[in-house]
PDB file of N, CA and C in Angstrom:
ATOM      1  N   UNK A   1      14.478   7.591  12.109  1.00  0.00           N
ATOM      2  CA  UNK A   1      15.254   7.580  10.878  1.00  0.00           C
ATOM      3  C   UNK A   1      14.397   6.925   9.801  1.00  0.00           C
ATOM      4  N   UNK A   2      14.238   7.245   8.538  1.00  0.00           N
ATOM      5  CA  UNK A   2      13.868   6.961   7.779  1.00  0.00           C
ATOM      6  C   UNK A   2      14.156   5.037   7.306  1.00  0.00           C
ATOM      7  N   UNK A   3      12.945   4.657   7.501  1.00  0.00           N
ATOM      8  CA  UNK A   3      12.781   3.284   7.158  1.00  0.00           C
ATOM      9  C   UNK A   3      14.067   2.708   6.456  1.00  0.00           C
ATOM     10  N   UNK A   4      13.892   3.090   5.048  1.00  0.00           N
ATOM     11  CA  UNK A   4      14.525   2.657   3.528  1.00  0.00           C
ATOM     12  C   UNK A   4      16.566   3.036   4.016  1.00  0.00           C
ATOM     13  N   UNK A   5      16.553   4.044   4.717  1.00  0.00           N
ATOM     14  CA  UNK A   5      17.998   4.487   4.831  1.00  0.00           C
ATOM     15  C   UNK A   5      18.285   3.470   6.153  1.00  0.00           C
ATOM     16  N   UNK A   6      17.563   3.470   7.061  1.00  0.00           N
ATOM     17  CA  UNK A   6      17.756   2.552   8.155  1.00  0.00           C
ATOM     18  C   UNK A   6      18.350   1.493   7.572  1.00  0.00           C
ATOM     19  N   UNK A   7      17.314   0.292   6.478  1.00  0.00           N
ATOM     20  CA  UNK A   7      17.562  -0.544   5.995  1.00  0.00           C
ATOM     21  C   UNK A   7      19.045  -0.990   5.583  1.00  0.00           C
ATOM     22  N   UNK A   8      18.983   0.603   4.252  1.00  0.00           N
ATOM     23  CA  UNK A   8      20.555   0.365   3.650  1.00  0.00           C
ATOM     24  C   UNK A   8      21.836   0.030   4.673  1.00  0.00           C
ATOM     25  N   UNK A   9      21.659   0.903   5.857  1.00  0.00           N
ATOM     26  CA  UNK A   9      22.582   1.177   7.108  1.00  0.00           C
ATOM     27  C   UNK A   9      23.070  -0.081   7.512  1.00  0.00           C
ATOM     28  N   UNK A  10      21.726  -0.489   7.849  1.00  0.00           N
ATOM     29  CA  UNK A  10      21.822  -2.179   8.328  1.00  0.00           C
ATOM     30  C   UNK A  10      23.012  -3.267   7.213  1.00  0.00           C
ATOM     31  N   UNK A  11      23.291  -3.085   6.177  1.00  0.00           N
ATOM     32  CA  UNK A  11      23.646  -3.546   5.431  1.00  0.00           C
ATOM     33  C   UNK A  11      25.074  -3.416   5.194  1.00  0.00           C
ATOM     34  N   UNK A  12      25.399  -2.302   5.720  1.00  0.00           N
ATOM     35  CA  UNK A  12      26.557  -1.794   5.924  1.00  0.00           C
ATOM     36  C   UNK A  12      27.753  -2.583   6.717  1.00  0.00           C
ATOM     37  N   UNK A  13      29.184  -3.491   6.468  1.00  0.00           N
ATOM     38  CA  UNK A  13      29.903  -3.783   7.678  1.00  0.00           C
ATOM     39  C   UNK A  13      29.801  -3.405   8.584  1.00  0.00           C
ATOM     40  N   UNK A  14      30.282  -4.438   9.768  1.00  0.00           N
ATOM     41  CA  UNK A  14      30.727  -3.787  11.126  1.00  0.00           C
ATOM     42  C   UNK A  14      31.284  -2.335  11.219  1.00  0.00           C
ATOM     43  N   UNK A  15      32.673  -2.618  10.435  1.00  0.00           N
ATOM     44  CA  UNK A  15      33.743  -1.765  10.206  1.00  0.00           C
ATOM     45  C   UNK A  15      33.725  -0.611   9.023  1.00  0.00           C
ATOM     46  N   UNK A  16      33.492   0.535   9.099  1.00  0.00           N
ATOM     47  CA  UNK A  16      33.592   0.989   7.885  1.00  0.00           C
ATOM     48  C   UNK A  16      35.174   1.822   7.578  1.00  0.00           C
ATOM     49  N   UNK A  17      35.683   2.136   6.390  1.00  0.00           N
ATOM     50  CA  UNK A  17      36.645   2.940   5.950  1.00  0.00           C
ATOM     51  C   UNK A  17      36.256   4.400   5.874  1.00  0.00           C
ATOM     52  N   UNK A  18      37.615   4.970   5.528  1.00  0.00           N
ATOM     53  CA  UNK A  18      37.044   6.575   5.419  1.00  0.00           C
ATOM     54  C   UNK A  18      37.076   7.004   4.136  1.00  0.00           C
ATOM     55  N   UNK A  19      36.907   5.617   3.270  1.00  0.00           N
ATOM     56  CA  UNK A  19      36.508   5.313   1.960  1.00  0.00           C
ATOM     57  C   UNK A  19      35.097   5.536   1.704  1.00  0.00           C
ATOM     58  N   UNK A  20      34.490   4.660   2.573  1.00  0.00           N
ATOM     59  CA  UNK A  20      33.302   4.102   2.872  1.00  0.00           C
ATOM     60  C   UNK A  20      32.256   5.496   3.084  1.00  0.00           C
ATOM     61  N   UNK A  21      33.013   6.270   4.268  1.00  0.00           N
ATOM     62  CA  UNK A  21      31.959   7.680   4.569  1.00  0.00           C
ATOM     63  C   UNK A  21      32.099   8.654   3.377  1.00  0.00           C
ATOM     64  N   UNK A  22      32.945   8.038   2.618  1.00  0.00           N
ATOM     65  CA  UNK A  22      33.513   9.686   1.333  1.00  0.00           C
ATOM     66  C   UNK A  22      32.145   8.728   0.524  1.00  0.00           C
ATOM     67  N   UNK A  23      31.927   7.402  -0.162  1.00  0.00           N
ATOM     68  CA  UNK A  23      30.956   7.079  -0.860  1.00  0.00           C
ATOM     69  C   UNK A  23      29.459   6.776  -0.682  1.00  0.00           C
ATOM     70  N   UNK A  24      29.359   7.132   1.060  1.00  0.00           N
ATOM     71  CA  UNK A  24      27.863   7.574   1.446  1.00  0.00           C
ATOM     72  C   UNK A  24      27.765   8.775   1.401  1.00  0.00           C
ATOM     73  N   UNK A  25      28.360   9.679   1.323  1.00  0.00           N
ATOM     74  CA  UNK A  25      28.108  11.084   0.936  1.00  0.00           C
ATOM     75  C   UNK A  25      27.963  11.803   1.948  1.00  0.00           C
ATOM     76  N   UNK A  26      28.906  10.988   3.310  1.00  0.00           N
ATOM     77  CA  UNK A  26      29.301  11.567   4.840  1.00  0.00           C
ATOM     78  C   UNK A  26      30.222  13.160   4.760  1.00  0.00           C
ATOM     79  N   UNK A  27      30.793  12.546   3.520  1.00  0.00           N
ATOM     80  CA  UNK A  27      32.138  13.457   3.684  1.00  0.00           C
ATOM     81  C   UNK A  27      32.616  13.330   1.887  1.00  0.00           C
ATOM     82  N   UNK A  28      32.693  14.993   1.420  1.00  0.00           N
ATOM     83  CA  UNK A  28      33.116  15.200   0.351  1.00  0.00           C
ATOM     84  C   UNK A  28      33.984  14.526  -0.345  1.00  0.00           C
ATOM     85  N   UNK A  29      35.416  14.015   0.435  1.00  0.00           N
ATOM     86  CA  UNK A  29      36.731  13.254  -0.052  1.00  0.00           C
ATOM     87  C   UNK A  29      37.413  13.024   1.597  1.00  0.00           C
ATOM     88  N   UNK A  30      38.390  12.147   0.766  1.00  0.00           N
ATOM     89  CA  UNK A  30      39.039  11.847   1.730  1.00  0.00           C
ATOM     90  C   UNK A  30      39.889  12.786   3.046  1.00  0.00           C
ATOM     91  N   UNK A  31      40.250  14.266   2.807  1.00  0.00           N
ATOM     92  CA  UNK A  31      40.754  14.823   3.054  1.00  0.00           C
ATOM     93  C   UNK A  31      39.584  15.871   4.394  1.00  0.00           C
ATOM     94  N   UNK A  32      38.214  15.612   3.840  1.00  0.00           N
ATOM     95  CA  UNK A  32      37.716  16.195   4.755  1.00  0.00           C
ATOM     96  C   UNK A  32      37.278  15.163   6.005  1.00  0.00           C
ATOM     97  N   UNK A  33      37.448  13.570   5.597  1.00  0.00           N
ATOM     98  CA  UNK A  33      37.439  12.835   6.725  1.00  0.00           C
ATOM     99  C   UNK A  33      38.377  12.828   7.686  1.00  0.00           C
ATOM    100  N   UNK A  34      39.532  13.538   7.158  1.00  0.00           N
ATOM    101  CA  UNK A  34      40.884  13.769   8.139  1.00  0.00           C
ATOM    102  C   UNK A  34      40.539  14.686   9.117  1.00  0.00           C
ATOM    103  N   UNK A  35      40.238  16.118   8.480  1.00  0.00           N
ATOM    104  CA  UNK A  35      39.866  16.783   9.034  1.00  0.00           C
ATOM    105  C   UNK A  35      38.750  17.290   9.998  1.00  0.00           C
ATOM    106  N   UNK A  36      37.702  16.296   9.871  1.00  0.00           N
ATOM    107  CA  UNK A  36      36.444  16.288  11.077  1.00  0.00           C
ATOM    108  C   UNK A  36      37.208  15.462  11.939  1.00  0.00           C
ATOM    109  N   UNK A  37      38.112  14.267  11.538  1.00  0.00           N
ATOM    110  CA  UNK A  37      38.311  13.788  12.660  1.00  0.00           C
ATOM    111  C   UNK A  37      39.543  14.720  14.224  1.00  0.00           C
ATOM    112  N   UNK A  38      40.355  15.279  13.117  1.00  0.00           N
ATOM    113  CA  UNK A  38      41.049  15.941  13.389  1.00  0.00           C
ATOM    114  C   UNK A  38      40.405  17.232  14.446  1.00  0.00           C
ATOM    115  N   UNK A  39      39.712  17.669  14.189  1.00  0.00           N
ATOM    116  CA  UNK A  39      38.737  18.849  14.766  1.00  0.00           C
ATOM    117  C   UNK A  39      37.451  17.660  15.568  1.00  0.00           C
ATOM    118  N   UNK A  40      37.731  17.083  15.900  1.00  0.00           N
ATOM    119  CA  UNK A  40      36.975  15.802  16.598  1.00  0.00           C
ATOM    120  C   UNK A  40      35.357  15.729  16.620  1.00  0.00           C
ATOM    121  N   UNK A  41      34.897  16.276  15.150  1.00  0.00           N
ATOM    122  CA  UNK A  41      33.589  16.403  14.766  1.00  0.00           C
ATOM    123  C   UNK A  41      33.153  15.412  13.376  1.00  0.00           C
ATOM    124  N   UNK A  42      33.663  13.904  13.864  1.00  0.00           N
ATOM    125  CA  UNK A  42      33.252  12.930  12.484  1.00  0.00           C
ATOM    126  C   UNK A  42      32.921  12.218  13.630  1.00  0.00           C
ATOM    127  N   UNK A  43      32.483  10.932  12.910  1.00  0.00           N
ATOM    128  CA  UNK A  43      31.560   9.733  14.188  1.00  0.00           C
ATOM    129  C   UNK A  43      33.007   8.911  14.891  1.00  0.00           C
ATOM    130  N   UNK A  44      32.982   8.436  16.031  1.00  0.00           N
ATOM    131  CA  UNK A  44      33.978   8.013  16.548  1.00  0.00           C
ATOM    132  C   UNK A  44      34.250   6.906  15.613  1.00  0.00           C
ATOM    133  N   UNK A  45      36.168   6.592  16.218  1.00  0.00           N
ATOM    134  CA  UNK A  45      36.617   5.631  15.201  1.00  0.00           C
ATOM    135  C   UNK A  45      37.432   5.256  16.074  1.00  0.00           C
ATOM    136  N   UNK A  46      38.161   4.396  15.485  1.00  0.00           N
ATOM    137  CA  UNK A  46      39.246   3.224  15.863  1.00  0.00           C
ATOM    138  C   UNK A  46      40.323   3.305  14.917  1.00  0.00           C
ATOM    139  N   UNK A  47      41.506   3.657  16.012  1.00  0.00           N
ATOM    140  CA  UNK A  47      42.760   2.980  14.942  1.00  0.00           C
ATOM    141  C   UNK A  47      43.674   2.195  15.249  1.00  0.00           C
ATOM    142  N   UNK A  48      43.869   1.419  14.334  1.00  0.00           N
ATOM    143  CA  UNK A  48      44.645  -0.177  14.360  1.00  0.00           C
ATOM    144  C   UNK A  48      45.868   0.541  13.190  1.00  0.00           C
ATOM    145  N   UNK A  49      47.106   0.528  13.947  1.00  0.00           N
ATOM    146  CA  UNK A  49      47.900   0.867  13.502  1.00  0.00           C
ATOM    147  C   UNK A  49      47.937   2.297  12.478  1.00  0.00           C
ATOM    148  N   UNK A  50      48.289   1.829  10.725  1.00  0.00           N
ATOM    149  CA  UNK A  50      47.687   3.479  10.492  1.00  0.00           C
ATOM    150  C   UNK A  50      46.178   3.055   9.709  1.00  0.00           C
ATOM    151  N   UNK A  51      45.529   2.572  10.211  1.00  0.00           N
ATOM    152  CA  UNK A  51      44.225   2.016   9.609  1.00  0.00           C
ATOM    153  C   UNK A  51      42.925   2.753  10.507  1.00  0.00           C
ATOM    154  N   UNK A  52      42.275   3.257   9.611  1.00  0.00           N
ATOM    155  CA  UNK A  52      40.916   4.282  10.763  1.00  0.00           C
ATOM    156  C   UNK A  52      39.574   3.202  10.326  1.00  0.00           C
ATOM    157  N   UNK A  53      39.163   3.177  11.174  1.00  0.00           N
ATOM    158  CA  UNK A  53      38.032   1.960  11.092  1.00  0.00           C
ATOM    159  C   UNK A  53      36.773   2.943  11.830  1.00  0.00           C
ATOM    160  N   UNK A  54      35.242   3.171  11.074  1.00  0.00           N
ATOM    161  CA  UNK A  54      34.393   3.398  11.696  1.00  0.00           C
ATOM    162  C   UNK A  54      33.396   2.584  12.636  1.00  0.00           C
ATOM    163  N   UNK A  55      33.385   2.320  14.050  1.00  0.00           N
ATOM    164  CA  UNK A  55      32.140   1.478  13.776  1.00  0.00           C
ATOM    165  C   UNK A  55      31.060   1.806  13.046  1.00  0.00           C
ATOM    166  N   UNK A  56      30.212   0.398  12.802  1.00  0.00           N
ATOM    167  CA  UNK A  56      29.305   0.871  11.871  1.00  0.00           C
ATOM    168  C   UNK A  56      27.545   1.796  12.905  1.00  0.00           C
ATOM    169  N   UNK A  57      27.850   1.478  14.092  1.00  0.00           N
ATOM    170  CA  UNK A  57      26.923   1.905  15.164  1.00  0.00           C
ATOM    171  C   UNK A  57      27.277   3.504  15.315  1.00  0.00           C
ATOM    172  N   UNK A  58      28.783   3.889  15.530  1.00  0.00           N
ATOM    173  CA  UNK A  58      29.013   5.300  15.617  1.00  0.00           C
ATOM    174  C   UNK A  58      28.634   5.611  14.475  1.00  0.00           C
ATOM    175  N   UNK A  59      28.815   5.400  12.987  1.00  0.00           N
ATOM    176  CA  UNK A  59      28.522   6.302  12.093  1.00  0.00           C
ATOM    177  C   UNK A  59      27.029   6.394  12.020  1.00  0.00           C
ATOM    178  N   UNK A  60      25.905   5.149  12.458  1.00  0.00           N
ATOM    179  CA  UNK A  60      24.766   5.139  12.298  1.00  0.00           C
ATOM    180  C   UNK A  60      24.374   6.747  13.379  1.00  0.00           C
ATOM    181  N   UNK A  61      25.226   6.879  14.843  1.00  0.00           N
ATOM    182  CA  UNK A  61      24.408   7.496  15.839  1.00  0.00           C
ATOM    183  C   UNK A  61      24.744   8.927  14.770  1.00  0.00           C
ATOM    184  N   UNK A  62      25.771   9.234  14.482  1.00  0.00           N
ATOM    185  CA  UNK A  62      26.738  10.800  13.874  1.00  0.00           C
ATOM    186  C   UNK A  62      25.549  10.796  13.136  1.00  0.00           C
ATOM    187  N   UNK A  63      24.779  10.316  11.998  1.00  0.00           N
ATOM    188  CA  UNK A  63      23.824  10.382  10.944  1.00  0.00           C
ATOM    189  C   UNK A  63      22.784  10.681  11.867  1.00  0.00           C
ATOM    190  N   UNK A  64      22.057  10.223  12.912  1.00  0.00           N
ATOM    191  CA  UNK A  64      21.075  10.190  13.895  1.00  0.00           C
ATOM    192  C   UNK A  64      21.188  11.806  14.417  1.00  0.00           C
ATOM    193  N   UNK A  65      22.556  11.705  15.087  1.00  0.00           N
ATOM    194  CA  UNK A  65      22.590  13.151  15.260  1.00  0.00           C
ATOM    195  C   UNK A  65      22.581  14.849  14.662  1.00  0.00           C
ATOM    196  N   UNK A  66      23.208  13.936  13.602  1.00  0.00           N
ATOM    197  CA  UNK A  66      23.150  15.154  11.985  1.00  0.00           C
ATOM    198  C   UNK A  66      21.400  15.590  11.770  1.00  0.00           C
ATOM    199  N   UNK A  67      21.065  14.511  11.672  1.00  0.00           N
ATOM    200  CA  UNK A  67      19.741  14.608  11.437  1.00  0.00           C
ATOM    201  C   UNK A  67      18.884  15.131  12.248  1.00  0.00           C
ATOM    202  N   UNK A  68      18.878  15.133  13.578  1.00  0.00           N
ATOM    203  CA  UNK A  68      18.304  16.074  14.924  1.00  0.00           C
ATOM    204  C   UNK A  68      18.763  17.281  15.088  1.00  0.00           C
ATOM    205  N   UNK A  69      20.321  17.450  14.380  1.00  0.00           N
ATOM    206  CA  UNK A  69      20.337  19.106  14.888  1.00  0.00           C
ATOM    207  C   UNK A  69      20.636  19.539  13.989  1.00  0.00           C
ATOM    208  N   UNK A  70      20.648  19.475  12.447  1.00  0.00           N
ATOM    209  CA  UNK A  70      21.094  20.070  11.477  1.00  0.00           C
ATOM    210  C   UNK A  70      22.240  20.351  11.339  1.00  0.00           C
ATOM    211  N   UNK A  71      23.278  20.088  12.507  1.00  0.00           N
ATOM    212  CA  UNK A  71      24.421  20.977  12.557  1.00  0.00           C
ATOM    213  C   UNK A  71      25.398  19.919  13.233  1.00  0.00           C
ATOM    214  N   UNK A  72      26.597  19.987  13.298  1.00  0.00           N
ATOM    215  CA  UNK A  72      27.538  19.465  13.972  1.00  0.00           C
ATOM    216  C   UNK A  72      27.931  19.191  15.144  1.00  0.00           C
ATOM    217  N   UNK A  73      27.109  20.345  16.073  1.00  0.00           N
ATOM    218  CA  UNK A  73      27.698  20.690  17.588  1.00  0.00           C
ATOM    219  C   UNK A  73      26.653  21.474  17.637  1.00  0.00           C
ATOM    220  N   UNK A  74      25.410  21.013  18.751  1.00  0.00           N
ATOM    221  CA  UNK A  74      24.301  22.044  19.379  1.00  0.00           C
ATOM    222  C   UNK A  74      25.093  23.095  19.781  1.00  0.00           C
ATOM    223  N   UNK A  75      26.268  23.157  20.786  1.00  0.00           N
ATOM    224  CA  UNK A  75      26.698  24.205  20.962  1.00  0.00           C
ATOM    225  C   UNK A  75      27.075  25.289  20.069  1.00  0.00           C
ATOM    226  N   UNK A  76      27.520  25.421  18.950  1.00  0.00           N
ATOM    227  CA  UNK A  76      27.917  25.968  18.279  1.00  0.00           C
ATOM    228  C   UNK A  76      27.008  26.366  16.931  1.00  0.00           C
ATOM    229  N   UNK A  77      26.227  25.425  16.919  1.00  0.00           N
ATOM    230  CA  UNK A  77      25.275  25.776  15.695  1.00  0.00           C
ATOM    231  C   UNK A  77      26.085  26.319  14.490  1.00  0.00           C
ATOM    232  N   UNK A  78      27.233  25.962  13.900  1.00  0.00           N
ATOM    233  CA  UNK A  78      27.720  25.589  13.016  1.00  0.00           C
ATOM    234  C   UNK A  78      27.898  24.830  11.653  1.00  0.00           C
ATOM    235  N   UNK A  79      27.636  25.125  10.905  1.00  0.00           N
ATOM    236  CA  UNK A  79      27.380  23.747   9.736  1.00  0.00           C
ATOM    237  C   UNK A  79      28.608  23.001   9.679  1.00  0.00           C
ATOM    238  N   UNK A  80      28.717  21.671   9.461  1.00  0.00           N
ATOM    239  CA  UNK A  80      30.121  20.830   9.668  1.00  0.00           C
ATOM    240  C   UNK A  80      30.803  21.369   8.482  1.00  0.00           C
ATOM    241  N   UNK A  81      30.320  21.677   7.305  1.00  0.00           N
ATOM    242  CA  UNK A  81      31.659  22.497   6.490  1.00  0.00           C
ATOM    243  C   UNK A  81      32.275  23.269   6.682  1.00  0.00           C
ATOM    244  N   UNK A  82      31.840  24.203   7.330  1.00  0.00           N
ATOM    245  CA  UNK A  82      32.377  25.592   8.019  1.00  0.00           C
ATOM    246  C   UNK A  82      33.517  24.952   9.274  1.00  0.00           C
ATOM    247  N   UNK A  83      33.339  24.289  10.103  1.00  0.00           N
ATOM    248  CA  UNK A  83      34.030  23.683  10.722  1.00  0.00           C
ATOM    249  C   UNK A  83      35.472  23.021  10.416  1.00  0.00           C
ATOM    250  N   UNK A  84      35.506  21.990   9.072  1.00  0.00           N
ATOM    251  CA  UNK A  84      36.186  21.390   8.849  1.00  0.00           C
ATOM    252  C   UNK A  84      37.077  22.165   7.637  1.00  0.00           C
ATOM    253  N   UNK A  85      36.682  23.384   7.298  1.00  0.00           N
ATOM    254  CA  UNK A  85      37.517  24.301   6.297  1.00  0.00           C
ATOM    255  C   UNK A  85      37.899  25.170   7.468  1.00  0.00           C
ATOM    256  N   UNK A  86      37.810  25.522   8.727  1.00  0.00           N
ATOM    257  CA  UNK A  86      38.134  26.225   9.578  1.00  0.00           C
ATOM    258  C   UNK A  86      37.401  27.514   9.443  1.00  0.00           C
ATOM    259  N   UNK A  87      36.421  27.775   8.586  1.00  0.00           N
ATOM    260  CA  UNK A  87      35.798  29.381   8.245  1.00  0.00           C
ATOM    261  C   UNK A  87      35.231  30.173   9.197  1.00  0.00           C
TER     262      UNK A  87
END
């Protein structure tokens, strides 16, 4: 992974929101963080009541993995937009 982004990562809470992935530029808005999770293709999470918490290690590996396969799911070779609009 790139040094400088590593860095920022590091910097990042434990815990992130699905605030947090819409203003790293994980996920368009809030509505498509529903929906990867929903279609169980966003980085694992945690929920504490109605509160979605990322670790900050799963979202680091989901970025790790984005970045190795271009795509969402080796199996499918899919782009995650196509996925999460259902296309």
């Amino acid at each position: 992974m790139n040094q400088n982004l590593s860095n920022s990562l590091e910097k990042l809470p434990e815990f992130l929101s699905s605030n947090h992935l819409v203003k790293l530029g994980i996920f368009p808005n809030l509505d498509a963080t529903f929906q990867a999770r929903k279609k169980g293709v966003s980085p694992d999470y945690i929920k504490l009541a109605r509160k979605i918490l990322y670790p900050k290690q799963a979202v680091i590996e989901f970025l790790e993995n984005r970045m190795k396969l271009g795509t969402h799911n080796q199996s499918t070779n899919e782009p995650l937009n196509k996925v999460i609009e259902g296309k």
